[in-house]
Protein backbone atom coordinates (compact mmCIF):
# COMPACT_ATOMS: atom_id res chain seq x y z
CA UNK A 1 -18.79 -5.33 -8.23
CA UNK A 2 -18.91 -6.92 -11.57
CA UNK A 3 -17.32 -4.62 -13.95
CA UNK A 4 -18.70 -5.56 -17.05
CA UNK A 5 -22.02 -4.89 -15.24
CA UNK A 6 -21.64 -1.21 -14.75
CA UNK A 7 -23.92 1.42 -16.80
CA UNK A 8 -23.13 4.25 -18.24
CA UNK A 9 -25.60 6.64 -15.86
CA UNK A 10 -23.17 5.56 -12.88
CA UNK A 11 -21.07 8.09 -14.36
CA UNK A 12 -23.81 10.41 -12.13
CA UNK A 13 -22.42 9.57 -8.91
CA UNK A 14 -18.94 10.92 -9.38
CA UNK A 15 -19.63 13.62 -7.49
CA UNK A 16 -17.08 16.63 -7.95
CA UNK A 17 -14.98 14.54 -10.70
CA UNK A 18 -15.91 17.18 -13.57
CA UNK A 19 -14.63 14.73 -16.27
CA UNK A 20 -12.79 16.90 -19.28
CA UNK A 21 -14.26 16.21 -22.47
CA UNK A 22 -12.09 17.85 -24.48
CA UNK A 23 -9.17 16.16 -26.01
CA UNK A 24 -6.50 18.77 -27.18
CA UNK A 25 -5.50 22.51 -26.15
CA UNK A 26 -6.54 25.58 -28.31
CA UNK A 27 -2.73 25.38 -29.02
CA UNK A 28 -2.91 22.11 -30.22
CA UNK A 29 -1.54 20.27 -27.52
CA UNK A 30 -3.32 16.30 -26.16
CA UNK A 31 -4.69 16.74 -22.94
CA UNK A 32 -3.38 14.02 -19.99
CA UNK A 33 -5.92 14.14 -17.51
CA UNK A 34 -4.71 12.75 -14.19
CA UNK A 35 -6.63 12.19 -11.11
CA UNK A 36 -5.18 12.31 -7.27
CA UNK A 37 -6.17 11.85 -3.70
CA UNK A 38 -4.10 14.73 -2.64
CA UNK A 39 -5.50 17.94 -1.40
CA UNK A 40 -3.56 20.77 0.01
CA UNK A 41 0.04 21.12 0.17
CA UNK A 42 0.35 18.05 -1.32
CA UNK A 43 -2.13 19.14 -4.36
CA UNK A 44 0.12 22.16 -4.86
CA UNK A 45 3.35 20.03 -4.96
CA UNK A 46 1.81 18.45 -7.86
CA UNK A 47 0.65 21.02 -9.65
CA UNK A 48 4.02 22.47 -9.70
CA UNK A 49 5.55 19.64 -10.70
CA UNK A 50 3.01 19.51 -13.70
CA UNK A 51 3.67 23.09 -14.36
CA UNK A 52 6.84 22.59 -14.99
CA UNK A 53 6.52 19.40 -17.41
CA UNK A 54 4.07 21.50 -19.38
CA UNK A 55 6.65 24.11 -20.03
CA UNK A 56 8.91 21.65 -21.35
CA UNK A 57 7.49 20.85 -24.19
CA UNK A 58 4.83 22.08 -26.45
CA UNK A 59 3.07 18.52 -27.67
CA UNK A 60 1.10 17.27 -24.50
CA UNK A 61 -0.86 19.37 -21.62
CA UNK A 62 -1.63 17.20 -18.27
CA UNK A 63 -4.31 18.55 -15.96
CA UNK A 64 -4.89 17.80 -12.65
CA UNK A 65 -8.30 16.62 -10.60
CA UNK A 66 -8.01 16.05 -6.74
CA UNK A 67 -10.70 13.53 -6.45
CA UNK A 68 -12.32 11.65 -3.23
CA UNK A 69 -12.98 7.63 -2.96
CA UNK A 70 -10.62 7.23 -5.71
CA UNK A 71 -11.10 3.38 -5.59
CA UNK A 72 -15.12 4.15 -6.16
CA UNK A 73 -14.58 6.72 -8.47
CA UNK A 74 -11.79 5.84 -10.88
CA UNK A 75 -13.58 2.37 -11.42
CA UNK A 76 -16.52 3.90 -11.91
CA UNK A 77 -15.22 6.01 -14.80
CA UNK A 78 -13.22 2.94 -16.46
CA UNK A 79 -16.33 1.35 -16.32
CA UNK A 80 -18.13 4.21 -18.23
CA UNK A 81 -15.73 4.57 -20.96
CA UNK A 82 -14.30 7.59 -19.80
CA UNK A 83 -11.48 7.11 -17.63
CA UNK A 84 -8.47 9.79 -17.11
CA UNK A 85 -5.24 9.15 -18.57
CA UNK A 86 -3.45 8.57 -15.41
CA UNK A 87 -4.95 7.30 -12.08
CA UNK A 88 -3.09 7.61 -8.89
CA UNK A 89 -4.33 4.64 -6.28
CA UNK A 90 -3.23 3.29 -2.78
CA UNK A 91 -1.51 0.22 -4.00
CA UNK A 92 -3.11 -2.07 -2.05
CA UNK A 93 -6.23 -1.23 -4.90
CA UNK A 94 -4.50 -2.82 -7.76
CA UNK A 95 -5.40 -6.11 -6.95
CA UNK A 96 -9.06 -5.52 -7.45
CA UNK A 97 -8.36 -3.19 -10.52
CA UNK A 98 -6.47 -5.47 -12.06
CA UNK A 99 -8.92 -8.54 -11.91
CA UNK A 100 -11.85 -6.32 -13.02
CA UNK A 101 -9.60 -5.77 -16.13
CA UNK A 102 -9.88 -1.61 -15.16
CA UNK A 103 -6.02 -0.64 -16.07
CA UNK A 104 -3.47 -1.08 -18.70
CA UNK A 105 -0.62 -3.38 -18.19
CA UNK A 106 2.98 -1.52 -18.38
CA UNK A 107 5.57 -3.02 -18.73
CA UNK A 108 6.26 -3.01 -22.23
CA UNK A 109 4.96 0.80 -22.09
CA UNK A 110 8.00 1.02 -19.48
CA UNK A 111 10.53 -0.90 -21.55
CA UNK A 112 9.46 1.52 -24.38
CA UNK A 113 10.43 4.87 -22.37
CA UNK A 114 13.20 3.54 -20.34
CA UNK A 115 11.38 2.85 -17.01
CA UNK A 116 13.30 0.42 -14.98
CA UNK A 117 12.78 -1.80 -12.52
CA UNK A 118 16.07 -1.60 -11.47
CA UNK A 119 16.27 1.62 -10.79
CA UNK A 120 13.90 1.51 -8.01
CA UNK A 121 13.83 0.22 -4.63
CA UNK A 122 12.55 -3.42 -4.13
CA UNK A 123 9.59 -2.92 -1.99
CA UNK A 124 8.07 0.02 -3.96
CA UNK A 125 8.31 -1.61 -7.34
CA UNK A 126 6.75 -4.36 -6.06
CA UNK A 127 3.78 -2.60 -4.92
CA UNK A 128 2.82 -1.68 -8.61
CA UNK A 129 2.93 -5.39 -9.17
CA UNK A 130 -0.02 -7.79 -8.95
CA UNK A 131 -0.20 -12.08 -10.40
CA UNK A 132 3.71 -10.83 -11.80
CA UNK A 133 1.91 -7.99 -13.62
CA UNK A 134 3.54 -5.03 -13.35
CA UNK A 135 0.40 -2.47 -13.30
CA UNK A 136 1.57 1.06 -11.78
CA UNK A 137 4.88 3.21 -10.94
CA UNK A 138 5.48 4.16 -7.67
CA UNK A 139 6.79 7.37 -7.25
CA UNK A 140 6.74 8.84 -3.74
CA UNK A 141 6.79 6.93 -0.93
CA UNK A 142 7.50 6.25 2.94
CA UNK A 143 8.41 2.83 5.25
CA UNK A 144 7.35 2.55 9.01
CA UNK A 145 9.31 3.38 12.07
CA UNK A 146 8.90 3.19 15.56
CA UNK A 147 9.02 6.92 17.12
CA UNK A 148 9.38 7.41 20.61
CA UNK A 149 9.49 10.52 22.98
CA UNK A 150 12.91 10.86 24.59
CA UNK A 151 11.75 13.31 27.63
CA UNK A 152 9.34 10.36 28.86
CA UNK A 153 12.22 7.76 28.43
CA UNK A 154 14.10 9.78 30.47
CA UNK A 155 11.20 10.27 32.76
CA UNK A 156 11.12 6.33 32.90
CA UNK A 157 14.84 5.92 33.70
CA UNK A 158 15.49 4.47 30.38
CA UNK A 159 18.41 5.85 28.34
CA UNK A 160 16.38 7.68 25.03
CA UNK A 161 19.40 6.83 22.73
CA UNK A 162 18.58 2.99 23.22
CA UNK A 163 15.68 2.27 21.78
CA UNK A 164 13.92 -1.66 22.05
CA UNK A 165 15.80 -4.11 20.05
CA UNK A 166 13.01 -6.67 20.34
CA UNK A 167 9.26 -6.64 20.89
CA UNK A 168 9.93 -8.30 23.97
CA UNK A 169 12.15 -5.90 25.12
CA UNK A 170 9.71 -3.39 23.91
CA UNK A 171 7.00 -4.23 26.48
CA UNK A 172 9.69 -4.23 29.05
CA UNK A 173 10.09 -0.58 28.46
CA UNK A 174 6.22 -0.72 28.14
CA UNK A 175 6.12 -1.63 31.66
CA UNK A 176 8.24 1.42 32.96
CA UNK A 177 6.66 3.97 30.50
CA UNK A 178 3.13 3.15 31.81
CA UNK A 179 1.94 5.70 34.60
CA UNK A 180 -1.35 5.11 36.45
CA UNK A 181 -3.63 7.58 38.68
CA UNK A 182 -4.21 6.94 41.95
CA UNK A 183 -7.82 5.36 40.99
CA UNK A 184 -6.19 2.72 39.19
CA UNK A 185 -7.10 4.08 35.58
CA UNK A 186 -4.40 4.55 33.04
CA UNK A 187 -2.61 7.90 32.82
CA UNK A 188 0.01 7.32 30.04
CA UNK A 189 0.75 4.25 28.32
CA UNK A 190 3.95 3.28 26.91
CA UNK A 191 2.66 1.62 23.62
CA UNK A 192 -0.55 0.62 22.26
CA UNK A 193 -1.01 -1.97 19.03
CA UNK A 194 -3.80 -0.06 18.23
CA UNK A 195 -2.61 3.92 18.66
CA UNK A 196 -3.56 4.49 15.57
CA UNK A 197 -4.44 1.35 14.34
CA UNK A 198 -3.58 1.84 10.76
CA UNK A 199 -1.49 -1.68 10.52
CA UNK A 200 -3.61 -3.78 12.37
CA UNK A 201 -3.62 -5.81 9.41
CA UNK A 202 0.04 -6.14 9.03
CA UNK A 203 1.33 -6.93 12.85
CA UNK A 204 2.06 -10.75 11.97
CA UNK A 205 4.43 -9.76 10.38
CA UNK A 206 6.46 -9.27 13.59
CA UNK A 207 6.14 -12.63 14.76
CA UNK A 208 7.44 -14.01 11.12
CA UNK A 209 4.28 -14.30 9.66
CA UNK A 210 1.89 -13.15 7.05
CA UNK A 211 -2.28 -13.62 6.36
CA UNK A 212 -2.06 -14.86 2.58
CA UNK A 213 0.02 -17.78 1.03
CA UNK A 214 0.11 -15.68 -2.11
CA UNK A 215 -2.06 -18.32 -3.78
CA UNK A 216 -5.50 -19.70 -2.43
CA UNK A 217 -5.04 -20.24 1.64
CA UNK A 218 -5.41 -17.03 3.98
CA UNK A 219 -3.19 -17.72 7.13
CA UNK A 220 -4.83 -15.80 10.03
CA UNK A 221 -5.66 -18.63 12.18
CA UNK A 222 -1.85 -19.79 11.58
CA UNK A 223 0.91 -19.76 14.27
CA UNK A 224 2.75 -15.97 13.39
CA UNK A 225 -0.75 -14.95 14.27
CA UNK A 226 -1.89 -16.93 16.87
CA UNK A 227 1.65 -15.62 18.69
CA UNK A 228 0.55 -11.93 17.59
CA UNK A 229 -2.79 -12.88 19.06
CA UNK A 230 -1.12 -13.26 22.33
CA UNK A 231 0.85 -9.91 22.09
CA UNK A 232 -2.61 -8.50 21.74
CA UNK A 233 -4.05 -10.62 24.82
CA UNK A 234 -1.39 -9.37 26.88
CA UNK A 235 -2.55 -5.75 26.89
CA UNK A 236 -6.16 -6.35 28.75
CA UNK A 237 -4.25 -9.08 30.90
CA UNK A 238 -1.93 -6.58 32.00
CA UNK A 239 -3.75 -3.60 32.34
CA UNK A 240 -7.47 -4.21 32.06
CA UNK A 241 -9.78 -4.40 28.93
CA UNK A 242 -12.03 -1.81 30.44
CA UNK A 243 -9.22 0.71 31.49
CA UNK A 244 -8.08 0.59 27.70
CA UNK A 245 -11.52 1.17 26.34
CA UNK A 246 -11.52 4.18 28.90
CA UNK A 247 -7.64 5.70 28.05
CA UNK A 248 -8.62 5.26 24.41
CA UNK A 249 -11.40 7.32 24.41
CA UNK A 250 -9.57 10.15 25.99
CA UNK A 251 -7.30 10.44 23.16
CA UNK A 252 -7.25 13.47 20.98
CA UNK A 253 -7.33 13.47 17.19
CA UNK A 254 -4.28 12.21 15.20
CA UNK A 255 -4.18 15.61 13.04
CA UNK A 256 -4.15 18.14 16.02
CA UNK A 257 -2.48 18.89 19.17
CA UNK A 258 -4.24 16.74 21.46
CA UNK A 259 -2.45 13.60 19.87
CA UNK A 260 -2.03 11.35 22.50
CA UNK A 261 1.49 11.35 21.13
CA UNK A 262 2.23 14.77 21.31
CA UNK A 263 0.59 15.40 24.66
CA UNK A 264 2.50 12.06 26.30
CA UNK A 265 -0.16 9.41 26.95
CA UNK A 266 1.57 7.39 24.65
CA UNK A 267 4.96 7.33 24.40
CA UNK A 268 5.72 4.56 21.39
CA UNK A 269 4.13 5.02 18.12
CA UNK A 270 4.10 2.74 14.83
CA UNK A 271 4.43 5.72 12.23
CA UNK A 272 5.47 6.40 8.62
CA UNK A 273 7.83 9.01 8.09
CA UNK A 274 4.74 11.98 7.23
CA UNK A 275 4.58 11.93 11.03
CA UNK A 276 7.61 14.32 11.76
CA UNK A 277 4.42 16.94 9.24
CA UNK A 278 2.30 16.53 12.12
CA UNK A 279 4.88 16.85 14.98
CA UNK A 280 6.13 19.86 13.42
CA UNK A 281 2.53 21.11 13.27
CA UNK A 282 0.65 20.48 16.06
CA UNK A 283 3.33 19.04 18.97
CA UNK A 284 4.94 22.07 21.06
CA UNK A 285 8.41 23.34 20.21
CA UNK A 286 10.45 21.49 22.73
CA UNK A 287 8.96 17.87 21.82
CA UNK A 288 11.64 15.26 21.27
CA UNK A 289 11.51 12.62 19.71
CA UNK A 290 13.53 9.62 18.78
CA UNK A 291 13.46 7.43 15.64
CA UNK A 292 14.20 3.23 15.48
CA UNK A 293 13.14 0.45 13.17
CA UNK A 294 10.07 -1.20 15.12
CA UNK A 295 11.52 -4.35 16.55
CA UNK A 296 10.19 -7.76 15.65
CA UNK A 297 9.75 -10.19 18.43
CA UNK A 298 12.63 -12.30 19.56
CA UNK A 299 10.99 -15.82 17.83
CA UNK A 300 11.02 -14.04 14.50
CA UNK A 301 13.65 -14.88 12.14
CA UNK A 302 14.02 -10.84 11.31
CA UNK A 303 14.94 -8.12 13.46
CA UNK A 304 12.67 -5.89 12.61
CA UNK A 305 10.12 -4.96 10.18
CA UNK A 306 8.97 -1.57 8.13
CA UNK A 307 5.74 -1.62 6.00
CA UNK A 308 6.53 0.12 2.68
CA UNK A 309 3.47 2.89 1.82
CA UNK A 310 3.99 4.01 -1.82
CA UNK A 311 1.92 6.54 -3.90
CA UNK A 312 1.54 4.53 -7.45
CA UNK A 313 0.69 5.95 -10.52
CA UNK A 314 -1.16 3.64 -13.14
CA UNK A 315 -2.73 3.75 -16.65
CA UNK A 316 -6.31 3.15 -16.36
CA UNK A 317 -7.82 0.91 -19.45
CA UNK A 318 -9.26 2.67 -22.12
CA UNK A 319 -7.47 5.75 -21.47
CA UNK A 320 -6.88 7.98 -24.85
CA UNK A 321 -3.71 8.61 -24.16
CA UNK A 322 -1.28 6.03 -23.15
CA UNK A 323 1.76 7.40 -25.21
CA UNK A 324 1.58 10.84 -23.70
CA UNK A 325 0.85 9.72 -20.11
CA UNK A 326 4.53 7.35 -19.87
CA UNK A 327 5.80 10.30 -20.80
CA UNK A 328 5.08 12.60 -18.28
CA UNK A 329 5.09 9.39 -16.14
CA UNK A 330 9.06 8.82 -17.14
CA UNK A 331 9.61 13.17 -16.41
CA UNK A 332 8.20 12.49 -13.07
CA UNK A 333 10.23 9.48 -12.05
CA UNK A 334 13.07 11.16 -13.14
CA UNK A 335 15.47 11.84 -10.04
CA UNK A 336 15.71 14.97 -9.78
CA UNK A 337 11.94 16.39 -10.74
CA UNK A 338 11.12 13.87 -8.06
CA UNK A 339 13.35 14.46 -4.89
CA UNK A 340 11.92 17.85 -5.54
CA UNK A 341 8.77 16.79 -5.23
CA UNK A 342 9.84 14.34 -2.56
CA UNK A 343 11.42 17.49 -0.48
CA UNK A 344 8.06 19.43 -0.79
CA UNK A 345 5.94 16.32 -0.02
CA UNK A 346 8.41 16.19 2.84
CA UNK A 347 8.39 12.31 1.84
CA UNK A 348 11.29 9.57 0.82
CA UNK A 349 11.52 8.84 -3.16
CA UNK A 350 11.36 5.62 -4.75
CA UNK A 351 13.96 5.24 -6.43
CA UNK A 352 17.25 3.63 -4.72
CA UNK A 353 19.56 7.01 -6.69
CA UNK A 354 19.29 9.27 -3.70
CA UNK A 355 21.86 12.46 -4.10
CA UNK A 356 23.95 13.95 -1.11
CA UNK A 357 21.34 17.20 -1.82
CA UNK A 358 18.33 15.25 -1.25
CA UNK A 359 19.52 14.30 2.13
CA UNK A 360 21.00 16.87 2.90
CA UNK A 361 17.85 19.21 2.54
CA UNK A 362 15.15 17.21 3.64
CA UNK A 363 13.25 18.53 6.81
CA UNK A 364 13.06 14.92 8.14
CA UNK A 365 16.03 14.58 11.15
CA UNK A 366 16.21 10.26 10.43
CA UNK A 367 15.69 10.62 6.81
CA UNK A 368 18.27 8.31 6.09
CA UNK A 369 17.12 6.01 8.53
CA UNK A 370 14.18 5.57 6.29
CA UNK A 371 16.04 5.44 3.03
CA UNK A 372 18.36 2.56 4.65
CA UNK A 373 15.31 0.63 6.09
CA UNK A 374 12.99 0.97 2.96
CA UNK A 375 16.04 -0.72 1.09
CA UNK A 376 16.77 -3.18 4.03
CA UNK A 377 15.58 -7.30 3.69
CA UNK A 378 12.91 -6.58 6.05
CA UNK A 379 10.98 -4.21 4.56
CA UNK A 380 7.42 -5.75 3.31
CA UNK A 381 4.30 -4.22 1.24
CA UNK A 382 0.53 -4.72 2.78
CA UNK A 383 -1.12 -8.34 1.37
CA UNK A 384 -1.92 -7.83 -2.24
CA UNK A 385 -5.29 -9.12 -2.53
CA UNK A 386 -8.51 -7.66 -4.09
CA UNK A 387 -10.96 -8.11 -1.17
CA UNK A 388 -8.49 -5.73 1.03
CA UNK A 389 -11.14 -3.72 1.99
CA UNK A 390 -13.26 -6.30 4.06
CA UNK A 391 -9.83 -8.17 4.90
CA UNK A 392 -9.44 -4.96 6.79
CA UNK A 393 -12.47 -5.05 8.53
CA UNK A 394 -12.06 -8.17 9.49
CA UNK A 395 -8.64 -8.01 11.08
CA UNK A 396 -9.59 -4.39 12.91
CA UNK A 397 -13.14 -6.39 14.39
CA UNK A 398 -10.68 -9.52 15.50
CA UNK A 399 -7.61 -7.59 16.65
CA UNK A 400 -10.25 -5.14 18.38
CA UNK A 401 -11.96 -8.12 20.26
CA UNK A 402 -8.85 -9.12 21.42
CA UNK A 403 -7.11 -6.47 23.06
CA UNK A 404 -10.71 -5.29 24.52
CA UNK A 405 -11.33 -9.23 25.89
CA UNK A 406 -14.59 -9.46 24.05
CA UNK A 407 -13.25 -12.81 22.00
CA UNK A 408 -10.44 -14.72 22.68
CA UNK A 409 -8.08 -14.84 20.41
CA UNK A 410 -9.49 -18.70 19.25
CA UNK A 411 -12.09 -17.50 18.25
CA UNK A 412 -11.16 -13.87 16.65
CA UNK A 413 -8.83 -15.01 14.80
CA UNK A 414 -10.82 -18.20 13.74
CA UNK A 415 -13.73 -16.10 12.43
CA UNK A 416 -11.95 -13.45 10.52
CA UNK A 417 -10.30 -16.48 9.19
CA UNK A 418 -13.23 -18.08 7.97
CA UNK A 419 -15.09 -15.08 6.35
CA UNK A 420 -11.70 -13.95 4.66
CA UNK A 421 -10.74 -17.41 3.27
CA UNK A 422 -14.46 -18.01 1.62
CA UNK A 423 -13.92 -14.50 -0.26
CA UNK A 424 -10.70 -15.65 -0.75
CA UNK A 425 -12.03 -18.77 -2.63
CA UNK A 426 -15.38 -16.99 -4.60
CA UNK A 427 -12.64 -14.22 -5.59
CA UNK A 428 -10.77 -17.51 -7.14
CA UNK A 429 -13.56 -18.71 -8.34
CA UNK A 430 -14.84 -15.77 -10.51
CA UNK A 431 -10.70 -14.78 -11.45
CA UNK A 432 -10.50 -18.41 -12.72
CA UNK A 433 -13.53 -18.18 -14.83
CA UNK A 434 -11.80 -15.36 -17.02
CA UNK A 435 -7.79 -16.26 -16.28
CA UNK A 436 -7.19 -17.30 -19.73
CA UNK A 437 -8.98 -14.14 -21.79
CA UNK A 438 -7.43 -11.92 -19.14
CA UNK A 439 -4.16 -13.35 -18.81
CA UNK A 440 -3.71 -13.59 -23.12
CA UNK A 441 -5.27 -10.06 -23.73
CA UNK A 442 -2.48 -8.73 -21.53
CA UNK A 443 0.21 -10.36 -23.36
CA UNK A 444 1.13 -12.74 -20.15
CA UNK A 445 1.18 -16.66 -20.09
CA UNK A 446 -1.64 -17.84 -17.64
CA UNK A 447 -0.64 -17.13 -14.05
């Protein structure tokens, strides 16, 4: 959407966004209205945490909205004039913020209350940064593991405290985890690329790979792919396209206990560390589980990989109150206001200060697995591009028509290809047209 395009009256379809008008407390105070995603638990955590920044001080007040479709919403509301103070977006929005000129750039903002880069771990700083803009903060966070359950390991004959060291030697154990009935139809399943398909965008990766140069060529048709293409393949070729499409729609839903992970039809999932939340939930008392970085195939050049999930924090543009929002923005990066909220969130923070406490107290059993692999080489952030959204498509339709035989991977991979690189180049297009304004107006050479 064209932001310069957008009326006022769209303002109409924030449904449930209440936007504050007024700008101070009866006490005198400037209001910092911030917007979240979270609900629940994670909600309250907040609120707490902005509780107790309000009763620090006397001179600002932030309030709190949990809002749906922030990506929709928030850019509606920039658009309007009327923006909150603080927006909190999945990171891998920036990139389409940012070239529809919708938030403020930071980093002399951060410079100016003490924010630094260096205090923060690699991967999650970098996720706040778009064309070497740095745009938002991240403040909680989480990488990727590979969980898998020990009882069916054992089951298998395979010894739980070695876990795969390689994809390859993943689909070994694939192979001896895999139970069928006596019809021939899958009864449990070792692994499955797409169980539950949140990173179907990201598996190049493990064959050395990614699906953007960083500059104007898209790379899904290249070889890391192709060779992920044929990891894919090898599902249906091993154990039938339509016996996958029938095991697959026997699974449960993620956030209950009929997980196919909790009830053993798959024993290998591709998980961020909010997944020991759900076990502890919905998975029966006696599950066990076991925790490794998810290998990366033997003809990669790394031995693993983790995908780094942050929650960022950003200023949007033409917010009222920039000053007041690094502030609380600096209180809430501070360590020890956010391993508390870290501990509650039952997350991993960003920032590479983690105290003995910390670990010590957090309900996660391979927490410092996750602190050690977030801060490892290998640890990478989704593509940072601002057509995400149909990039996604695009790689769930391909990676889908693969592993249920209905393209070949020529083909799938081709297409998606081809639709992603022409957005690609029309996204080019219209970001070159307005480069120079945007590029001078926030205080950066042209990039």
């Amino acid at each position: 959407m064209r932001f310069a395009t957008i009326s006022l009256i769209i303002l109409l379809l924030l449904t449930g966004c209440s936007y504050q008008s007024e700008d101070v407390t009866e006490d005198g105070r400037k209001i910092v209205n911030y917007w979240t995603p979270w609900s629940g638990f994670e909600k309250q955590a907040l609120d707490e945490t902005v509780a107790a920044f309000n009763a620090t001080q006397n001179k600002i007040f932030v309030k709190t909205l949990s809002i749906t479709d922030p990506k929709t919403k928030i850019m509606l509301a920039t658009a309007s004039g009327h923006p909150p103070d603080i927006a909190q977006l999945p990171y891998y929005y920036l990139p389409a913020y940012a070239e529809n000129n919708a938030l403020t750039p930071i980093a002399k903002l951060c410079e100016e209350h003490g924010i630094n880069e260096m205090d923060f771990i690699p991967i999650f700083w970098e996720s706040g940064s778009y064309r070497n803009v740095q745009w938002a903060i991240p403040f909680t966070g989480s990488v990727t593991a590979m969980y898998y359950n020990k009882e069916l390991f054992r089951e298998a004959g395979l010894d739980p405290e070695k876990p795969p060291k390689t994809l390859e030697e993943l689909e070994g154990m694939n192979n001896a985890l895999t139970r069928l009935r006596e019809d021939g139809s899958i009864e449990r399943i070792g692994h499955l690329p797409t169980q539950p398909g949140w990173w179907r965008t990201s598996w190049g990766r493990w064959f050395g790979g990614s699906s953007f140069n960083g500059d104007d060529q898209m790379l899904i048709d290249s070889s890391p792919w192709k060779k992920t293409g044929e990891w894919i393949a090898s599902y249906p070729n091993r154990f039938g396209a339509d016996k996958l499409v029938k095991l697959k729609s026997g699974f449960g839903k993620f956030a209950s206990p009929q997980n196919p992970f909790f009830v053993g039809k798959v024993a290998i999932v591709h998980q961020g560390i909010w997944m020991d939340n759900f076990i502890r939930r919905y998975a029966s008392e006696d599950f066990e589980y076991g925790l490794a970085a998810f290998p990366a195939s033997e003809e990669s050049e790394t031995p693993f990989v983790t995908i780094g999930e942050a929650d960022v924090i950003s200023i949007p543009n033409g917010a009222k109150h920039k000053k007041e929002a690094m502030i609380f923005i600096k209180y809430l990066t501070r360590q020890d206001v956010l391993e508390e909220l870290s501990l509650k969130h039952r997350k991993m923070t960003t920032l590479k200060a983690v105290s003995e406490t910390f670990l010590q107290d957090h309900p996660h059993p391979f927490i410092e697995t996750f602190v050690e692999l977030a801060d490892s080489p290998y640890a990478k952030n989704r593509v940072m591009i601002p057509h995400y959204i149909p990039y996604q498509t695009d790689m769930t339709v391909a990676i889908d028509a693969i592993l249920y035989s209905r393209s070949s991977i020529e083909e799938a991979l081709q297409s998606a290809q081809k639709r992603q690189q022409n957005v690609l180049e029309k996204q080019l297009r219209r970001w070159n047209r307005v480069a120079d304004a945007r590029m001078t107006e926030w205080g950066y050479g042209r990039n």
